[in-house]
PDB file of N, CA and C in Angstrom:
ATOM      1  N   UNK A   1     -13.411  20.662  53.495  1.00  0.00           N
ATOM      2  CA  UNK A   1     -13.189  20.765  54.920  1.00  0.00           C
ATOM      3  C   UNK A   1     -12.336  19.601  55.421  1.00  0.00           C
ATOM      4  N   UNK A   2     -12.794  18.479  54.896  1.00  0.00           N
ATOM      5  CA  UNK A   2     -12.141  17.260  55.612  1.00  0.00           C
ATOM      6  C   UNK A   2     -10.755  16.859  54.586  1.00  0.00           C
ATOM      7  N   UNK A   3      -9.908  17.123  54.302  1.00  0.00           N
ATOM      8  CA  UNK A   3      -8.988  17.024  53.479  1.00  0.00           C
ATOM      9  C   UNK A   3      -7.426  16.362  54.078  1.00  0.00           C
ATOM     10  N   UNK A   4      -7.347  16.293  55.196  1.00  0.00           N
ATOM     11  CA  UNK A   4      -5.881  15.547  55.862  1.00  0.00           C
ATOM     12  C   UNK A   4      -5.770  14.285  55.306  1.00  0.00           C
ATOM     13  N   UNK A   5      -4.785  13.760  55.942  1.00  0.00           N
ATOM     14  CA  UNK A   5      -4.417  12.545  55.670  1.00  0.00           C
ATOM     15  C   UNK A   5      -5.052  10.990  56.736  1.00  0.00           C
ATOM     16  N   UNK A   6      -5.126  11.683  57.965  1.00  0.00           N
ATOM     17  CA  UNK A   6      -6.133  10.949  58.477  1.00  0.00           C
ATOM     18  C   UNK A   6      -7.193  10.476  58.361  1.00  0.00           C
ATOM     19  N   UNK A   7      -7.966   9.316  58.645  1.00  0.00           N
ATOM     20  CA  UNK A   7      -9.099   8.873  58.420  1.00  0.00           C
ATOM     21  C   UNK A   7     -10.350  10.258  58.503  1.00  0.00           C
ATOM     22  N   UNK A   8     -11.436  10.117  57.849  1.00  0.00           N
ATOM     23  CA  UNK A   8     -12.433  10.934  57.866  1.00  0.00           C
ATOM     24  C   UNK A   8     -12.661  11.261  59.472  1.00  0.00           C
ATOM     25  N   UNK A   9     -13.282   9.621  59.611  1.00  0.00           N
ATOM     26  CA  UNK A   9     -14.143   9.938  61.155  1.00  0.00           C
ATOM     27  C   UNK A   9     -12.974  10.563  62.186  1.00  0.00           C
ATOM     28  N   UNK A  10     -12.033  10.534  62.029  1.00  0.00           N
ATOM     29  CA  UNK A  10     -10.404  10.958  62.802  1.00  0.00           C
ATOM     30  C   UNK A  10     -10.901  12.694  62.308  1.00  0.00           C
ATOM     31  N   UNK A  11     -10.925  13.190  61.661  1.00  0.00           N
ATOM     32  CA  UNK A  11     -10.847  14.596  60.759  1.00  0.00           C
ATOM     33  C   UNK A  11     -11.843  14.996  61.713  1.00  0.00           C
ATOM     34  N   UNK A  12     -13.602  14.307  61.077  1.00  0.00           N
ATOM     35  CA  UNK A  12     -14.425  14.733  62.042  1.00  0.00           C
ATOM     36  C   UNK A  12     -14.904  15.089  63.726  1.00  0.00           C
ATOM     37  N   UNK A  13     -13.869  13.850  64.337  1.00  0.00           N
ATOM     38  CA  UNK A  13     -13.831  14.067  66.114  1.00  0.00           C
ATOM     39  C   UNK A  13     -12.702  15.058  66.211  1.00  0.00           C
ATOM     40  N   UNK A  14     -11.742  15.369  65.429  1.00  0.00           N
ATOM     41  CA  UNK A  14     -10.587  16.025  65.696  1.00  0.00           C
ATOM     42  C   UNK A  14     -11.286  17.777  65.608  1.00  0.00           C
ATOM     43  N   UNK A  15     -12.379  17.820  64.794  1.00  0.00           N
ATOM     44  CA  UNK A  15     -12.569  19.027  63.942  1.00  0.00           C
ATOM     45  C   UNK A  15     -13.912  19.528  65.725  1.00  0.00           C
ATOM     46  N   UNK A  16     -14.748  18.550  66.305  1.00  0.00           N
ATOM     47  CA  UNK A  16     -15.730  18.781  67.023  1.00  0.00           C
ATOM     48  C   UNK A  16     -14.948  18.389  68.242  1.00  0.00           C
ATOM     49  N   UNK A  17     -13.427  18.261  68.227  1.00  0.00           N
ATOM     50  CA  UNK A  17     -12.897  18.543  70.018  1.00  0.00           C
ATOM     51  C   UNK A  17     -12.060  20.400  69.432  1.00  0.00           C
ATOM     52  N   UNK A  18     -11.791  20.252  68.487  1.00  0.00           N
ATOM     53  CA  UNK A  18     -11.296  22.199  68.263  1.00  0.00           C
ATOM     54  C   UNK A  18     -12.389  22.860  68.502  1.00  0.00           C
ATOM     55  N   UNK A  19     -13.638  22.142  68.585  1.00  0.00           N
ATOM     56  CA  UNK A  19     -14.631  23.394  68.082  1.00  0.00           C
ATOM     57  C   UNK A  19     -15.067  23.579  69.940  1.00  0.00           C
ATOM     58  N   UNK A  20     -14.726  22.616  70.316  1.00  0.00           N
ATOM     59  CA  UNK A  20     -15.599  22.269  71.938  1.00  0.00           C
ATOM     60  C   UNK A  20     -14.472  23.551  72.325  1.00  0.00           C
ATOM     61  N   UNK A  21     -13.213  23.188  72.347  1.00  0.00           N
ATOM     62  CA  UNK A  21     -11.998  24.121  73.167  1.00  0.00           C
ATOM     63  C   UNK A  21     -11.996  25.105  72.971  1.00  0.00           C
ATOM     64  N   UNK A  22     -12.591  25.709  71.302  1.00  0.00           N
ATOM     65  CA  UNK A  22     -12.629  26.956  71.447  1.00  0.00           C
ATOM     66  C   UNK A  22     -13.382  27.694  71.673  1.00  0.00           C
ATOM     67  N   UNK A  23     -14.865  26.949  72.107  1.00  0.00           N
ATOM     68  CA  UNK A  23     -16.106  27.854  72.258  1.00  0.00           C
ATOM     69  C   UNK A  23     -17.373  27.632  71.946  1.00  0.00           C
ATOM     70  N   UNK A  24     -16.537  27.024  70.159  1.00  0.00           N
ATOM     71  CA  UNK A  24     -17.818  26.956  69.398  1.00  0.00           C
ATOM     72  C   UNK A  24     -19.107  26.044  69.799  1.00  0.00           C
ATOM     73  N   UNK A  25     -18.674  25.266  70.270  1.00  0.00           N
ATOM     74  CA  UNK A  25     -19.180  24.758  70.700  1.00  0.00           C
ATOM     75  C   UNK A  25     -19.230  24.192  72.039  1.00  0.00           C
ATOM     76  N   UNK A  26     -20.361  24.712  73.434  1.00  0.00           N
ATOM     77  CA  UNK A  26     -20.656  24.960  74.351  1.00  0.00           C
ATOM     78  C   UNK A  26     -21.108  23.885  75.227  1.00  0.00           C
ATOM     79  N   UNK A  27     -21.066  23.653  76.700  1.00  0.00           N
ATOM     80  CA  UNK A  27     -21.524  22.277  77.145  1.00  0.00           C
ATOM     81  C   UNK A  27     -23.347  22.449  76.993  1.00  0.00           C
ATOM     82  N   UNK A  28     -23.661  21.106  76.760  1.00  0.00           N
ATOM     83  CA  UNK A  28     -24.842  21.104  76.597  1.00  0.00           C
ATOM     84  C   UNK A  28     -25.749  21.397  75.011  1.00  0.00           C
ATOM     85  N   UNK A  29     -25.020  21.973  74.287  1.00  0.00           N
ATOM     86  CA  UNK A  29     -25.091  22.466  73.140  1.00  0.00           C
ATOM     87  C   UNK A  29     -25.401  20.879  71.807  1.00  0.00           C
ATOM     88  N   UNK A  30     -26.309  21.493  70.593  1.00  0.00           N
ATOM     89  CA  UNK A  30     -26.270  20.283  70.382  1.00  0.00           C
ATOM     90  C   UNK A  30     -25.459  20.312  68.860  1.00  0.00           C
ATOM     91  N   UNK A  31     -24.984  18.446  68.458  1.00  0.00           N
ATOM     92  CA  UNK A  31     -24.251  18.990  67.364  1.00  0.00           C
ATOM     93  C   UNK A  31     -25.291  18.663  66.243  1.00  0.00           C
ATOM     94  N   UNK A  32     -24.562  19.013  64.891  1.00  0.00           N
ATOM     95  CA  UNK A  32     -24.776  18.055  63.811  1.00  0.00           C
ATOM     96  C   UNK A  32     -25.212  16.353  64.343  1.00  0.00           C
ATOM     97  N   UNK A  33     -26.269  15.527  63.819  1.00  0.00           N
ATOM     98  CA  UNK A  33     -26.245  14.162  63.474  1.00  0.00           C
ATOM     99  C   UNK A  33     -25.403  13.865  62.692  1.00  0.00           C
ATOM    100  N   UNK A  34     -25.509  12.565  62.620  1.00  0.00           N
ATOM    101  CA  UNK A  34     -24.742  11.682  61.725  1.00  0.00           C
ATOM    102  C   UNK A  34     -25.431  12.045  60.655  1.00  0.00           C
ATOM    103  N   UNK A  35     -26.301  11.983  60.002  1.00  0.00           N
ATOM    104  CA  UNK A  35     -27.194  12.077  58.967  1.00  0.00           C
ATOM    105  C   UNK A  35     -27.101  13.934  58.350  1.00  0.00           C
ATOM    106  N   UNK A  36     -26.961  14.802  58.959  1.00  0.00           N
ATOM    107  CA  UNK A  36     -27.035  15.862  58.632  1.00  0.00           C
ATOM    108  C   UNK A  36     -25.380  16.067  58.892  1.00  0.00           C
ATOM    109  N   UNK A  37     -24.282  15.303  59.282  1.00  0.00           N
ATOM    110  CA  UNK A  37     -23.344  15.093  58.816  1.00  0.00           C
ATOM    111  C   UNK A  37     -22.774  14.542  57.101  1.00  0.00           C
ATOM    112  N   UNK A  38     -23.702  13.664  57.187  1.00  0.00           N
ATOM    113  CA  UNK A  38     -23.392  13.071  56.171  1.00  0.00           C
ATOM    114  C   UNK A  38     -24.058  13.528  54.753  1.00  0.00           C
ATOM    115  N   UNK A  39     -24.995  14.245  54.755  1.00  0.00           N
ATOM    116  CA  UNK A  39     -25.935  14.875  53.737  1.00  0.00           C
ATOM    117  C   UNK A  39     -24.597  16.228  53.423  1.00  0.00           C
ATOM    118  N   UNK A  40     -24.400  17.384  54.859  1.00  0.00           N
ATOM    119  CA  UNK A  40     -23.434  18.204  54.014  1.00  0.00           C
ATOM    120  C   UNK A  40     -22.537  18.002  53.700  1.00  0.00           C
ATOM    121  N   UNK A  41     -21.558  16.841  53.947  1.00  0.00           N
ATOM    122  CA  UNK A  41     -20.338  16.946  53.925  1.00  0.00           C
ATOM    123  C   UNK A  41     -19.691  15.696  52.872  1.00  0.00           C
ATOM    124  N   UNK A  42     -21.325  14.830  52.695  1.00  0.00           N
ATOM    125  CA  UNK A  42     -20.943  13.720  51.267  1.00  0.00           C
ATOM    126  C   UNK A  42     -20.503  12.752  52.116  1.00  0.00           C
ATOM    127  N   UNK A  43     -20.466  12.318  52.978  1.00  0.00           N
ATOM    128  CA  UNK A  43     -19.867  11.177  53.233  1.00  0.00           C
ATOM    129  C   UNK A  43     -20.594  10.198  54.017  1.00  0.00           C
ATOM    130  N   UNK A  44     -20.581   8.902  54.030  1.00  0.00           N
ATOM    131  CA  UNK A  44     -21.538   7.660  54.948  1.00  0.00           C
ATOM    132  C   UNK A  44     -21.497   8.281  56.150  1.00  0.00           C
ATOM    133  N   UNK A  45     -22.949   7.637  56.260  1.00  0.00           N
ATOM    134  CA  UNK A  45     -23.488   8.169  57.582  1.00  0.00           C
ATOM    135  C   UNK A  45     -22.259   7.649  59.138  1.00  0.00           C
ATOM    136  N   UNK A  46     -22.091   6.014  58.917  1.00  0.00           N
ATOM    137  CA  UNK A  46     -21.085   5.502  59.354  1.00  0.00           C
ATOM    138  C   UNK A  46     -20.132   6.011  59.676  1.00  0.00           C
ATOM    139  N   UNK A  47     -19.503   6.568  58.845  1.00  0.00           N
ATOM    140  CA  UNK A  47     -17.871   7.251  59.110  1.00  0.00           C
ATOM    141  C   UNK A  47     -18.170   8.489  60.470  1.00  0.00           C
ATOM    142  N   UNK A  48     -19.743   9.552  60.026  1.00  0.00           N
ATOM    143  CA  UNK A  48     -19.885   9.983  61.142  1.00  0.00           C
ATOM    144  C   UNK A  48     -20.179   8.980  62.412  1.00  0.00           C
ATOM    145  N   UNK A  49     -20.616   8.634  62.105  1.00  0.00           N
ATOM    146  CA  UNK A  49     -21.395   7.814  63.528  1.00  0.00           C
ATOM    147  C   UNK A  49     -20.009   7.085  64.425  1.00  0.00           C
ATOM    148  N   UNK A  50     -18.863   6.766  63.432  1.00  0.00           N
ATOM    149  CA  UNK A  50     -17.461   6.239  64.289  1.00  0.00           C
ATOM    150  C   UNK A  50     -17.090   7.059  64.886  1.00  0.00           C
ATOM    151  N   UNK A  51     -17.237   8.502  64.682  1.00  0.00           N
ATOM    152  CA  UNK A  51     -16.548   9.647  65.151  1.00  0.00           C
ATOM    153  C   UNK A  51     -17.042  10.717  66.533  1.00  0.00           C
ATOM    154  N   UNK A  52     -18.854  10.098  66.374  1.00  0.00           N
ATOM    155  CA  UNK A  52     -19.552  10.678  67.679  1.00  0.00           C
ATOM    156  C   UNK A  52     -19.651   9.217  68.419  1.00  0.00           C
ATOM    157  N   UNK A  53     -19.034   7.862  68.493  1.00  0.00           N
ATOM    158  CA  UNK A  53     -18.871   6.821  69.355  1.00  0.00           C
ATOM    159  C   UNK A  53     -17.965   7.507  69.734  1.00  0.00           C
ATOM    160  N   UNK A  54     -16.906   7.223  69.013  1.00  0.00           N
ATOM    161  CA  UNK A  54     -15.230   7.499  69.621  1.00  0.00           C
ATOM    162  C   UNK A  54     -15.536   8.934  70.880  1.00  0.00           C
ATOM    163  N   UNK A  55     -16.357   9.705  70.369  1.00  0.00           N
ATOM    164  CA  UNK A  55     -16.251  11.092  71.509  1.00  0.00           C
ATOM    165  C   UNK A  55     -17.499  10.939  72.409  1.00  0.00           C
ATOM    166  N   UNK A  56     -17.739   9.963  72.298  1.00  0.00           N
ATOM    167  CA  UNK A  56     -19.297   9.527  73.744  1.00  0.00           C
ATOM    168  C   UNK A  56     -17.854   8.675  74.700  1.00  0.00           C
ATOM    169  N   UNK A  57     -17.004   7.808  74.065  1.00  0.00           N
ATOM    170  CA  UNK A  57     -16.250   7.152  74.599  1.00  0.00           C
ATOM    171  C   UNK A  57     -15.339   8.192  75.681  1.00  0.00           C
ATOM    172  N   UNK A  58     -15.049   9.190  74.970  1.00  0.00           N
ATOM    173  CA  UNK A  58     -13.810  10.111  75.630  1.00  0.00           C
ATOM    174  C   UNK A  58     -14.838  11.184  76.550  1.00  0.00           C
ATOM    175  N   UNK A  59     -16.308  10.861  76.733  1.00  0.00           N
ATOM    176  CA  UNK A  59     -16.693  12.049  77.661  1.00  0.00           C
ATOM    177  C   UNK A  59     -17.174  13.083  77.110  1.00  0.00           C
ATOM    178  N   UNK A  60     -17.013  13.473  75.478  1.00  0.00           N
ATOM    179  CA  UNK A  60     -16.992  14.426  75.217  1.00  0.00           C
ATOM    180  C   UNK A  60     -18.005  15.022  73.958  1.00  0.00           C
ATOM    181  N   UNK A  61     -18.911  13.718  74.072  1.00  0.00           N
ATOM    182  CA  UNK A  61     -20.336  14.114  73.454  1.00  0.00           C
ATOM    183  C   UNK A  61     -21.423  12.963  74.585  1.00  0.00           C
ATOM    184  N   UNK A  62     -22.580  13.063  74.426  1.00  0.00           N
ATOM    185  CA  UNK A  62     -23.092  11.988  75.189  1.00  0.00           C
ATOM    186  C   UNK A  62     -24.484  12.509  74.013  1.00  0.00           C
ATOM    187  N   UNK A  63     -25.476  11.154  74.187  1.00  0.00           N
ATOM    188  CA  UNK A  63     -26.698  11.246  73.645  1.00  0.00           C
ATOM    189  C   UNK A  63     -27.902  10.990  74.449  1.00  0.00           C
ATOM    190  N   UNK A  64     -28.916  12.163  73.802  1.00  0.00           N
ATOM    191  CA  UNK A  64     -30.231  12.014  74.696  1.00  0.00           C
ATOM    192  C   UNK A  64     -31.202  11.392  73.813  1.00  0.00           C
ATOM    193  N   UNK A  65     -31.518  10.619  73.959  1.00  0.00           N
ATOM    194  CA  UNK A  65     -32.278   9.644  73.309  1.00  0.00           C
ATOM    195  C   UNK A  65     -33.465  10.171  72.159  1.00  0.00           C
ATOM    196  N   UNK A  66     -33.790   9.658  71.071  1.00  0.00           N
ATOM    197  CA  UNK A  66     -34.462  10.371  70.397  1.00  0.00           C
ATOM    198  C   UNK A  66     -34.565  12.108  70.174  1.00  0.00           C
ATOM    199  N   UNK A  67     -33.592  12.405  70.474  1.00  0.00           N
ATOM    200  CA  UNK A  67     -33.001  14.480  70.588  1.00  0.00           C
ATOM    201  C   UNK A  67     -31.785  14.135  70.026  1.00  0.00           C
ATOM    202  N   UNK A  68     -30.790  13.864  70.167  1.00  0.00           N
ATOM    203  CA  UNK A  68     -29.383  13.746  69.545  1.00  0.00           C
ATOM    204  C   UNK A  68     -28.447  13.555  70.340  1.00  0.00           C
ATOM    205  N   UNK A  69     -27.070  14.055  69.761  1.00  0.00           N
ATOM    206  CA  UNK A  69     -25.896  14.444  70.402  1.00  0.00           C
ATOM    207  C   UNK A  69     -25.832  15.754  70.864  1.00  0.00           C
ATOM    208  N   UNK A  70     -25.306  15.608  72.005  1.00  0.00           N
ATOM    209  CA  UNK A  70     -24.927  17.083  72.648  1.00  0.00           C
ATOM    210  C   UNK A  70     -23.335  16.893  73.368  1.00  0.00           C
ATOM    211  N   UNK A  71     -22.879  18.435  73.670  1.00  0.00           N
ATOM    212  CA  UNK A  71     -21.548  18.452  74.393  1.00  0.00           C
ATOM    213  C   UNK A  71     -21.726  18.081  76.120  1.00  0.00           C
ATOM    214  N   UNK A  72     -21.106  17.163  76.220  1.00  0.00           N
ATOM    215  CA  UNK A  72     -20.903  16.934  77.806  1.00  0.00           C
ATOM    216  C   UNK A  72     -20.702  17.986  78.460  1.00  0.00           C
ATOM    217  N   UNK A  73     -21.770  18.012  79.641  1.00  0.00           N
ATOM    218  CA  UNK A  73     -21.050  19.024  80.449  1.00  0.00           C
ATOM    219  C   UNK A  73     -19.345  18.637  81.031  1.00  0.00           C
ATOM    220  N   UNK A  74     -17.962  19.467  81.088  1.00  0.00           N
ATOM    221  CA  UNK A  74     -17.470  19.771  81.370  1.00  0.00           C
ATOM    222  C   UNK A  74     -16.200  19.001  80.328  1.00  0.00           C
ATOM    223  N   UNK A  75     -16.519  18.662  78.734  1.00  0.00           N
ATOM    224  CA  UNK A  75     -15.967  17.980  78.160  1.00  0.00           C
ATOM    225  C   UNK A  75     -14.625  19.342  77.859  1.00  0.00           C
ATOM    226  N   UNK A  76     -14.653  20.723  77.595  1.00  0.00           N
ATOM    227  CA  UNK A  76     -13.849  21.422  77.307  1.00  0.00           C
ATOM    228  C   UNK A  76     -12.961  21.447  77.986  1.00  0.00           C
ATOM    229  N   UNK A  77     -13.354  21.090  79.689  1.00  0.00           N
ATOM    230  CA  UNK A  77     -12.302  21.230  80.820  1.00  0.00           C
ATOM    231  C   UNK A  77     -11.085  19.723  80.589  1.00  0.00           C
ATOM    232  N   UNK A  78     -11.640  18.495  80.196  1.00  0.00           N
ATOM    233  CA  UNK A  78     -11.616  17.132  80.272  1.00  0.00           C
ATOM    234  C   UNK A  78     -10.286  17.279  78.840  1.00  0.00           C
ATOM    235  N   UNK A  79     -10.842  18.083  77.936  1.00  0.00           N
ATOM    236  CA  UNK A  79     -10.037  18.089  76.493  1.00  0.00           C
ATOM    237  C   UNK A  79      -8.647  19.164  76.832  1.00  0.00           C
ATOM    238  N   UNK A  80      -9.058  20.036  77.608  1.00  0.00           N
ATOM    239  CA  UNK A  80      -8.102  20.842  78.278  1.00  0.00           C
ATOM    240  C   UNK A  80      -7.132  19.997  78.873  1.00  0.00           C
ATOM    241  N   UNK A  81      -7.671  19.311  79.856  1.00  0.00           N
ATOM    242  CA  UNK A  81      -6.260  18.378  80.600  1.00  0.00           C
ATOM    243  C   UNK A  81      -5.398  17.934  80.159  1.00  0.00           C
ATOM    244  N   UNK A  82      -6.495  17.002  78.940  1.00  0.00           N
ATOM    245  CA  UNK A  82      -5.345  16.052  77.924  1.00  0.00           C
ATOM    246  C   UNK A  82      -4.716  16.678  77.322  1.00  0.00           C
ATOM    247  N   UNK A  83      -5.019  17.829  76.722  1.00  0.00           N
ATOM    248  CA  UNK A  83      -3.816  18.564  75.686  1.00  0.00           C
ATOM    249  C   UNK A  83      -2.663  19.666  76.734  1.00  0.00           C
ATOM    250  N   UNK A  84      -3.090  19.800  77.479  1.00  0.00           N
ATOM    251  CA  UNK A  84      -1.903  20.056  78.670  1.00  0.00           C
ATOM    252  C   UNK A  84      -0.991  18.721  79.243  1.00  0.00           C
ATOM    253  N   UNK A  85      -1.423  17.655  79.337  1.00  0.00           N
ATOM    254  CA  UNK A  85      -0.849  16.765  79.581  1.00  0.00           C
ATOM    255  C   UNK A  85       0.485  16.280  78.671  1.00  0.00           C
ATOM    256  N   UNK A  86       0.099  16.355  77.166  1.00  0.00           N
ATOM    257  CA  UNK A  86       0.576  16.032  76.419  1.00  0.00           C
ATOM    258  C   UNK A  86       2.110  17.275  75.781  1.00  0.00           C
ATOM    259  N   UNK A  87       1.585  18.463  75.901  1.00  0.00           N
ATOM    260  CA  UNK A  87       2.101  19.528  75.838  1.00  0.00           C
ATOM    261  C   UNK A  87       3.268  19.664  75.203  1.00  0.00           C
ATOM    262  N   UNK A  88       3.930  19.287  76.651  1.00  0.00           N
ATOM    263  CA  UNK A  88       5.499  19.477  76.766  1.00  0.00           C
ATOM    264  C   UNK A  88       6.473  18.366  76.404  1.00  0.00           C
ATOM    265  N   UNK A  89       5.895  17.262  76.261  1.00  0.00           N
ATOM    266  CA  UNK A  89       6.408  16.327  75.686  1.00  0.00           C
ATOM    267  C   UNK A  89       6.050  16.586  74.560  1.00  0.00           C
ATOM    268  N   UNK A  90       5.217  16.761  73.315  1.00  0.00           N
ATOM    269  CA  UNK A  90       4.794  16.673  72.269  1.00  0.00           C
ATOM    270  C   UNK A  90       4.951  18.053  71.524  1.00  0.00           C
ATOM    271  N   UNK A  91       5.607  18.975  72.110  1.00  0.00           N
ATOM    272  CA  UNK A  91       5.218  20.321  71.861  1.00  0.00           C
ATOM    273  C   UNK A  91       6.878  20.930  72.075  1.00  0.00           C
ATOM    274  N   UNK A  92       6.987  21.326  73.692  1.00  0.00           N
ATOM    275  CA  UNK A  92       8.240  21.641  73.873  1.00  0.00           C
ATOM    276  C   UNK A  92       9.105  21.086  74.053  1.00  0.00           C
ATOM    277  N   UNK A  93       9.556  20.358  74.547  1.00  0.00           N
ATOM    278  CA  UNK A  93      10.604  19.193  74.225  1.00  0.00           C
ATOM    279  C   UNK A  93      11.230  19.180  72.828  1.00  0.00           C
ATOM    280  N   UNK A  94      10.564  18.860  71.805  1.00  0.00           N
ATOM    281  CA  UNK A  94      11.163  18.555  70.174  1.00  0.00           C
ATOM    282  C   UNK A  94      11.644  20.168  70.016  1.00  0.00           C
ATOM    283  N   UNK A  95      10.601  21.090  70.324  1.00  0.00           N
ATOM    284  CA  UNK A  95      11.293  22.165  70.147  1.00  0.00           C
ATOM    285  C   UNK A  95      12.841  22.833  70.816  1.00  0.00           C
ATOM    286  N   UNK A  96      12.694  22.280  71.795  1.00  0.00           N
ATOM    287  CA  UNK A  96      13.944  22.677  72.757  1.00  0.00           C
ATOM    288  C   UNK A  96      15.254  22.074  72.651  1.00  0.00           C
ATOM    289  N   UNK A  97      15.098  20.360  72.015  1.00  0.00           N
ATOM    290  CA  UNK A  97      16.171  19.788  71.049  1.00  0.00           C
ATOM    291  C   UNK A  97      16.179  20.592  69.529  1.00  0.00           C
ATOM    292  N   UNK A  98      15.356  20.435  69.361  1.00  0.00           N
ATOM    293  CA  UNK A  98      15.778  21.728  67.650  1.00  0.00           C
ATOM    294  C   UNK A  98      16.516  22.907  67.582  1.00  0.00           C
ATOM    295  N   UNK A  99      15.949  23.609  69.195  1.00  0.00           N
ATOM    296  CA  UNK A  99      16.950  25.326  69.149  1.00  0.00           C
ATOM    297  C   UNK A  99      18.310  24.660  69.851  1.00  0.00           C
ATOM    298  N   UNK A 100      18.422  23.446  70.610  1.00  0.00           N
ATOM    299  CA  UNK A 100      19.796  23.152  70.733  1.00  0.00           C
ATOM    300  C   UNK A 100      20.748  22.530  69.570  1.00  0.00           C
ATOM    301  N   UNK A 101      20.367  22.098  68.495  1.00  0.00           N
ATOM    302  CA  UNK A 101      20.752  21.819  67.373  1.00  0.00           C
ATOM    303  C   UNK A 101      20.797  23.116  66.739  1.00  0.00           C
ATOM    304  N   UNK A 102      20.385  23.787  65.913  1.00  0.00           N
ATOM    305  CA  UNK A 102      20.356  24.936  65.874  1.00  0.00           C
ATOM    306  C   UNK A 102      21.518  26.167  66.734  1.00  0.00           C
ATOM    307  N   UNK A 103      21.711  26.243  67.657  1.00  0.00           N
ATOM    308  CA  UNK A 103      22.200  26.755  68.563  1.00  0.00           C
ATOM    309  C   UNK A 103      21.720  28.266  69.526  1.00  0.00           C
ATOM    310  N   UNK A 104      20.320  28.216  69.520  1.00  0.00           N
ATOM    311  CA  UNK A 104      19.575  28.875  70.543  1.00  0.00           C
ATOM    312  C   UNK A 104      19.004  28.830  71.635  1.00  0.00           C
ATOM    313  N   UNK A 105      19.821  30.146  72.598  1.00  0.00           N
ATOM    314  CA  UNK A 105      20.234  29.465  73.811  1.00  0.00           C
ATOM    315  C   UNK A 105      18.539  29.729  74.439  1.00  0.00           C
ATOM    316  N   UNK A 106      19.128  29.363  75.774  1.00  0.00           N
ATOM    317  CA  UNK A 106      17.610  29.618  76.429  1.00  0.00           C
ATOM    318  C   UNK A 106      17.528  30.854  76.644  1.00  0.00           C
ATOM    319  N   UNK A 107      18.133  31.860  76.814  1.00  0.00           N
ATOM    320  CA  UNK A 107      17.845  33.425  76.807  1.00  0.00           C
ATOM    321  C   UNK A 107      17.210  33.444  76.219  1.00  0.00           C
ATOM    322  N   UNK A 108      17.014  33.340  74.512  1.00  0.00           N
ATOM    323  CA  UNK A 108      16.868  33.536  73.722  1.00  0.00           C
ATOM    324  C   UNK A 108      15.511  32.867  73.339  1.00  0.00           C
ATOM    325  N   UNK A 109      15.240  32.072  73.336  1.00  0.00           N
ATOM    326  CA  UNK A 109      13.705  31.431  73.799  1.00  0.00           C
ATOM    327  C   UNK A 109      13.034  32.144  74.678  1.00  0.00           C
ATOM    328  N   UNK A 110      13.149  32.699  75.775  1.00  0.00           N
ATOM    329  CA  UNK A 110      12.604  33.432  77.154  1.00  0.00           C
ATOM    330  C   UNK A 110      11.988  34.344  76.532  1.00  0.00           C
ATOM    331  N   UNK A 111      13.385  35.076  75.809  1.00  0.00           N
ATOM    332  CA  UNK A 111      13.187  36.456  75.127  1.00  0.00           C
ATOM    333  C   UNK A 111      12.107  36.506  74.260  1.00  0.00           C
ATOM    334  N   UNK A 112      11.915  35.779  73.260  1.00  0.00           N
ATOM    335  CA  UNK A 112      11.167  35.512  72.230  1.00  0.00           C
ATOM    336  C   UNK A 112       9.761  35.065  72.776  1.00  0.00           C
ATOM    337  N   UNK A 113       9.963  34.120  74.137  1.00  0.00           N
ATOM    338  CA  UNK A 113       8.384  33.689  74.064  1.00  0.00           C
ATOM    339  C   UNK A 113       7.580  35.243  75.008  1.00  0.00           C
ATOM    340  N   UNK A 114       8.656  35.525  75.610  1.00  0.00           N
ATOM    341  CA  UNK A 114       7.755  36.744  76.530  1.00  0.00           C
ATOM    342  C   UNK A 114       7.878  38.475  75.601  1.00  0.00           C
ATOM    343  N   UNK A 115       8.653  38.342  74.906  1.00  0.00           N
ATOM    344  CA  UNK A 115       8.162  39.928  74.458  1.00  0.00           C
ATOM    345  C   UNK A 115       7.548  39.508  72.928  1.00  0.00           C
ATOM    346  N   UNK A 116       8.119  38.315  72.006  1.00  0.00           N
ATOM    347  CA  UNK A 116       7.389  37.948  70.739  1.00  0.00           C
ATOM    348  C   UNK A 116       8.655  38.969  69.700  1.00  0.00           C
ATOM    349  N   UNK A 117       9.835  39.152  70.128  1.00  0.00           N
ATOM    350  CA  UNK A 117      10.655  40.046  69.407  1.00  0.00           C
ATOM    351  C   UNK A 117      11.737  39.000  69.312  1.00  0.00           C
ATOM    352  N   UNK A 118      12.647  39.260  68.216  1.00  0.00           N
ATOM    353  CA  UNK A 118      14.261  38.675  68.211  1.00  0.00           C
ATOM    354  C   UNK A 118      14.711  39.576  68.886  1.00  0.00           C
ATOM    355  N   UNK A 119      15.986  39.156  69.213  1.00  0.00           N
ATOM    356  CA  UNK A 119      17.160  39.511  70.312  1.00  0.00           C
ATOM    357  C   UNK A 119      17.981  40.077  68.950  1.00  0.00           C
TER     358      UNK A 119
END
């Protein structure tokens, strides 16, 4: 599962903000521990435990004391912003210098993003 090039605990917060955005996991909902992190997946308890700090930090787990970790209420909306924020700089932009290198015009992008067909 954890196989990138990024650090583990990076893999692991990266893997439980996909899971928040897409559903899988719900506000209020609770996750894996560190410990039942670390039992399935082989790895120090630590590496989890950097990875549910880092997402108590961003809003987007919080802990109830002796019960665990759970999803913040409204952390999906919060993870939503940031990856809209980031978007178009990080996303469309590089793309929109590439089809101008390339030489595809903006028709041709329009075309493609609204029917999903070549011209």
């Amino acid at each position: 599962m954890f196989d990138g090039r990024d650090p583990l605990y990076v893999q692991i917060a990266d893997q439980i903000r996909a899971d928040v955005l897409s559903g899988a996991l719900a506000a209020e909902e609770q996750v894996m521990s560190t410990t039942q992190y670390a039992t399935t997946f082989r790895i120090n308890p630590a590496t989890a435990a950097k990875a549910f700090t880092e997402l108590v930090d961003e809003g987007v787990l919080y802990k109830r004391r002796g019960i665990g970790m759970f999803v913040a209420e409204g952390a999906r909306e919060r993870l939503l912003e940031q990856r809209r924020a980031t978007f178009f700089t990080d996303v469309v932009e590089p793309m929109l210098e590439q089809a101008r290198v390339l030489g595809i015009t903006t028709d041709e992008i329009v075309a493609r993003l609204t029917t999903g067909e070549q011209r």
